[in-house]
N, C-alpha and C. Protein backbone atom coordinates (compact mmCIF):
# COMPACT_ATOMS: atom_id res chain seq x y z
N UNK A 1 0.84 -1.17 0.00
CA UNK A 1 0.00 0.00 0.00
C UNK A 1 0.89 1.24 0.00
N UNK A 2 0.52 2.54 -1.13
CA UNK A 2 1.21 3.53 -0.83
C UNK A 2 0.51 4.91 -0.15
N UNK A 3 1.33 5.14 0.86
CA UNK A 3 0.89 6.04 1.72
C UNK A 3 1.06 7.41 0.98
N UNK A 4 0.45 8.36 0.61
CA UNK A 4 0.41 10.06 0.51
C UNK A 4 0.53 10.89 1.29
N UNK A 5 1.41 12.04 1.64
CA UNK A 5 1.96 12.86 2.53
C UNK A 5 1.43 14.14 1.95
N UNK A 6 1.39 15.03 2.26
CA UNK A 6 1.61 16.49 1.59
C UNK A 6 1.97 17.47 3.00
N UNK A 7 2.72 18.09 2.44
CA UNK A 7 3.65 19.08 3.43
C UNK A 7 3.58 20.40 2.55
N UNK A 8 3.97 21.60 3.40
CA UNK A 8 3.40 23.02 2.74
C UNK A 8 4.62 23.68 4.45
N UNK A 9 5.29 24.23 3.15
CA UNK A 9 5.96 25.18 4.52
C UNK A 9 5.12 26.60 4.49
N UNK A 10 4.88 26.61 6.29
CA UNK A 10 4.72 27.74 6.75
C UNK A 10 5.49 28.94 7.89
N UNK A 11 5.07 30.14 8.30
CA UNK A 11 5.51 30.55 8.69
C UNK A 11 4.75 30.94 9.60
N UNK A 12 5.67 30.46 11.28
CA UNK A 12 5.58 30.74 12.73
C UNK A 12 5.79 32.31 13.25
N UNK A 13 5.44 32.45 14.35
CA UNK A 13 6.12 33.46 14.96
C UNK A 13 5.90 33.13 15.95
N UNK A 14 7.10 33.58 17.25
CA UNK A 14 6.69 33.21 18.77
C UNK A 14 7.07 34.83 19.00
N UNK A 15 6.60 34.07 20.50
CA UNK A 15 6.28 34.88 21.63
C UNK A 15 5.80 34.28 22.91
N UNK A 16 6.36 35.61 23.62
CA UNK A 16 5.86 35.07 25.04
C UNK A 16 4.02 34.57 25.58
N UNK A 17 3.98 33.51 26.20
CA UNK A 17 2.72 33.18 26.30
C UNK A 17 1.90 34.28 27.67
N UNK A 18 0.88 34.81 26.99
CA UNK A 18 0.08 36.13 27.06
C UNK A 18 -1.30 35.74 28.34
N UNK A 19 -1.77 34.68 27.47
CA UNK A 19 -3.04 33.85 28.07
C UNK A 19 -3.01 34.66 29.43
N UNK A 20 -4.39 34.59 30.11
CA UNK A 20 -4.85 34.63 31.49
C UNK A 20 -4.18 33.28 31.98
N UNK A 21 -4.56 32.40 31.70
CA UNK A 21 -3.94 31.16 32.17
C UNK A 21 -2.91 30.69 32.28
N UNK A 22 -2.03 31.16 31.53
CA UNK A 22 -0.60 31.19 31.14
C UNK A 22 0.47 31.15 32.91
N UNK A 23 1.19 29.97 33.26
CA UNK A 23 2.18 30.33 34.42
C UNK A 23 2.65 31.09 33.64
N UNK A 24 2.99 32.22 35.03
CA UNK A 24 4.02 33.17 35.35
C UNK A 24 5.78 33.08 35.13
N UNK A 25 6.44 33.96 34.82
CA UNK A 25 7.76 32.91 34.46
C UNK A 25 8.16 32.78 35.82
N UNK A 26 9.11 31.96 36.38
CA UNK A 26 9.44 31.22 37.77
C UNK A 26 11.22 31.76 37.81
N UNK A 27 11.70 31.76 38.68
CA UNK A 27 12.99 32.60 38.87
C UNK A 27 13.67 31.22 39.68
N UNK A 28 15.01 31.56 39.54
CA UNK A 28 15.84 30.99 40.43
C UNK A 28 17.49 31.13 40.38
N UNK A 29 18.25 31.26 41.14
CA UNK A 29 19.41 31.64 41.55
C UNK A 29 19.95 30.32 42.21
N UNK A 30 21.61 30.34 41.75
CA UNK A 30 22.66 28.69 42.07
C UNK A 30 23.84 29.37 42.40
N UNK A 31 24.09 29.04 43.22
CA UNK A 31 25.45 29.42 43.80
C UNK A 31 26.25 28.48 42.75
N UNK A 32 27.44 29.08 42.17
CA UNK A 32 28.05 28.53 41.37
C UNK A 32 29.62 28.00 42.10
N UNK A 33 30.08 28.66 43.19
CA UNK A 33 30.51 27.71 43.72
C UNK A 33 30.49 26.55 44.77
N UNK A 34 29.44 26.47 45.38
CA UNK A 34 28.67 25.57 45.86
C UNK A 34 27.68 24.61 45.09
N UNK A 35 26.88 25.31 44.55
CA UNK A 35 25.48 24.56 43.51
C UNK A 35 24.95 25.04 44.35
N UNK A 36 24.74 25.13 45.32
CA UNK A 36 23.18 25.31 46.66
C UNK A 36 22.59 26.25 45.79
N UNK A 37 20.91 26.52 45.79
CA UNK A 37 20.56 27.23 45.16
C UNK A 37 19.08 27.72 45.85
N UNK A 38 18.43 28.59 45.01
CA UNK A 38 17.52 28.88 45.98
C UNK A 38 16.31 28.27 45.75
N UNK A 39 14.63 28.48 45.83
CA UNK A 39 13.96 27.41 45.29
C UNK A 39 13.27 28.32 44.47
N UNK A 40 12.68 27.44 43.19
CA UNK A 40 12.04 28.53 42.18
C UNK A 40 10.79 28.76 42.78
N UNK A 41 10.91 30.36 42.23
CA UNK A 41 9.81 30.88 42.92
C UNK A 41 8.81 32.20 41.38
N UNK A 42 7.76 32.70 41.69
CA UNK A 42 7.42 32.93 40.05
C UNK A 42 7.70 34.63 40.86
N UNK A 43 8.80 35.11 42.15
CA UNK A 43 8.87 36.32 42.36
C UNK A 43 10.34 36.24 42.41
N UNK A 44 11.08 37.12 41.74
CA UNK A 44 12.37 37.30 41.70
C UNK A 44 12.89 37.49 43.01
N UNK A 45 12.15 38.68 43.71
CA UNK A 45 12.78 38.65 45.18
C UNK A 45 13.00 37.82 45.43
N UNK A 46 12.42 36.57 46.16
CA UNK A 46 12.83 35.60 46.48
C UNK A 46 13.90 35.06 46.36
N UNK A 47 14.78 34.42 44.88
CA UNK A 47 15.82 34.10 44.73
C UNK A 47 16.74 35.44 45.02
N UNK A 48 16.23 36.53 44.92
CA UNK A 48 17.74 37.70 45.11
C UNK A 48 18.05 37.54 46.80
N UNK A 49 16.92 37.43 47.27
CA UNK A 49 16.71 37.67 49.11
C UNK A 49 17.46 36.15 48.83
N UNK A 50 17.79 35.42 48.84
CA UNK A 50 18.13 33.67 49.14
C UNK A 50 19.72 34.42 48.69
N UNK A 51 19.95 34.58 47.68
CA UNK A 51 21.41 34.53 46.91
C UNK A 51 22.30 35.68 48.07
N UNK A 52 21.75 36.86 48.59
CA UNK A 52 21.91 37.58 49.59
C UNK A 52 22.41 36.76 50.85
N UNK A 53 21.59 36.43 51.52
CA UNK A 53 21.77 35.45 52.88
C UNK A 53 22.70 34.36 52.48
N UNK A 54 22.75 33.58 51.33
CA UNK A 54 23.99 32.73 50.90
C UNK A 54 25.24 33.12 51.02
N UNK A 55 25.60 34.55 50.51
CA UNK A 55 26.99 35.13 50.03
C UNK A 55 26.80 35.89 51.31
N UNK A 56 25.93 36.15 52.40
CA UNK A 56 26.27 36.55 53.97
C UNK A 56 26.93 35.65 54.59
N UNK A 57 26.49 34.31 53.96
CA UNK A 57 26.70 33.20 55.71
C UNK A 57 28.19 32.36 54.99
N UNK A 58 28.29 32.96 53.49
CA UNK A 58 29.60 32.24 52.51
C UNK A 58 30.03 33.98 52.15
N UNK A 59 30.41 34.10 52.31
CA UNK A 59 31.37 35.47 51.75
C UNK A 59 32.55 35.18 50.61
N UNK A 60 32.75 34.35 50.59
CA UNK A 60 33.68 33.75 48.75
C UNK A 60 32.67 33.10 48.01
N UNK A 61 31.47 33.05 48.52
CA UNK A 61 30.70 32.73 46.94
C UNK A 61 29.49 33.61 46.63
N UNK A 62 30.60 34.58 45.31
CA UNK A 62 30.19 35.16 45.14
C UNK A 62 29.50 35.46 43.83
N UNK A 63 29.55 34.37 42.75
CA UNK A 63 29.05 33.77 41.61
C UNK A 63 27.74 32.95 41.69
N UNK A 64 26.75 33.51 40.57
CA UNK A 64 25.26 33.03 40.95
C UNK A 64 24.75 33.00 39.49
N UNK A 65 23.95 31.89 39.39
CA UNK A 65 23.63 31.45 37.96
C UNK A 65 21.89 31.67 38.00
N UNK A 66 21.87 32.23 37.05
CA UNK A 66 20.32 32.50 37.18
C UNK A 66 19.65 31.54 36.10
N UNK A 67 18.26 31.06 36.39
CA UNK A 67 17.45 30.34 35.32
C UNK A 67 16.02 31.34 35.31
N UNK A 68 15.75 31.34 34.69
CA UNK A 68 14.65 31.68 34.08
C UNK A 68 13.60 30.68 33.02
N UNK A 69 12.61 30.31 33.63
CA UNK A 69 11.76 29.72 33.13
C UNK A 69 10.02 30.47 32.28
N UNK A 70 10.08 30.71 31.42
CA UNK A 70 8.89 31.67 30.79
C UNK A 70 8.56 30.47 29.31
N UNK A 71 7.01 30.86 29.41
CA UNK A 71 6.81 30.04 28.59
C UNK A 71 6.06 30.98 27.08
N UNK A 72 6.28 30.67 26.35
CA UNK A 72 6.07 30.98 24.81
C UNK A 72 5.00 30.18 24.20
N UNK A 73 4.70 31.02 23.32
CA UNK A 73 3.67 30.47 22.32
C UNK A 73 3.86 30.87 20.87
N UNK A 74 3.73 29.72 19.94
CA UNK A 74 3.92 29.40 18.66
C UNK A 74 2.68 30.14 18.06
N UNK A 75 2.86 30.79 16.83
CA UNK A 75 1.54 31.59 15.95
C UNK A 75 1.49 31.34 14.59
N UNK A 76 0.63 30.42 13.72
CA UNK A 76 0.85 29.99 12.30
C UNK A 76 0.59 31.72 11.82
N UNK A 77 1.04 32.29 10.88
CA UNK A 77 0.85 33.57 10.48
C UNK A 77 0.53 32.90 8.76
N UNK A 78 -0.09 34.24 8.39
CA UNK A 78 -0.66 33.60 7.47
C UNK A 78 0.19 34.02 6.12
């Protein structure tokens, strides 16, 4: 049996996801010479207040890796 395909390139556009429903993007901060890190949270304070009290109670670690988690959405344009 032969199977038929058809394909058609189109064109996307992203962006950040907008929705009411949409999570919030989520933050988090890693001590880079330790790893200890702080816990994700969807308020930046949080990880800055954590990375603060870290490099208080460690005073040589002073390197911090940030993640950022935000979510996007794909748009067929016409």
């Amino acid at each position: 049996m032969t199977t038929r395909s058809v394909m058609r390139f189109a064109d996307w556009t992203m962006h950040p996801e907008t929705a009411p429903e949409a999570p919030a993007m989520v933050y988090e901060l890693q001590c880079t010479t330790c790893l200890a890190a702080s816990r994700a949270d969807e308020d930046f304070e949080t990880a800055r207040d954590w990375a603060f009290s870290h490099v208080g109670r460690n005073p040589s670690h002073q390197g911090y890796r940030e993640t950022v988690t935000r979510f996007w959405r794909m748009t067929l344009t016409d």
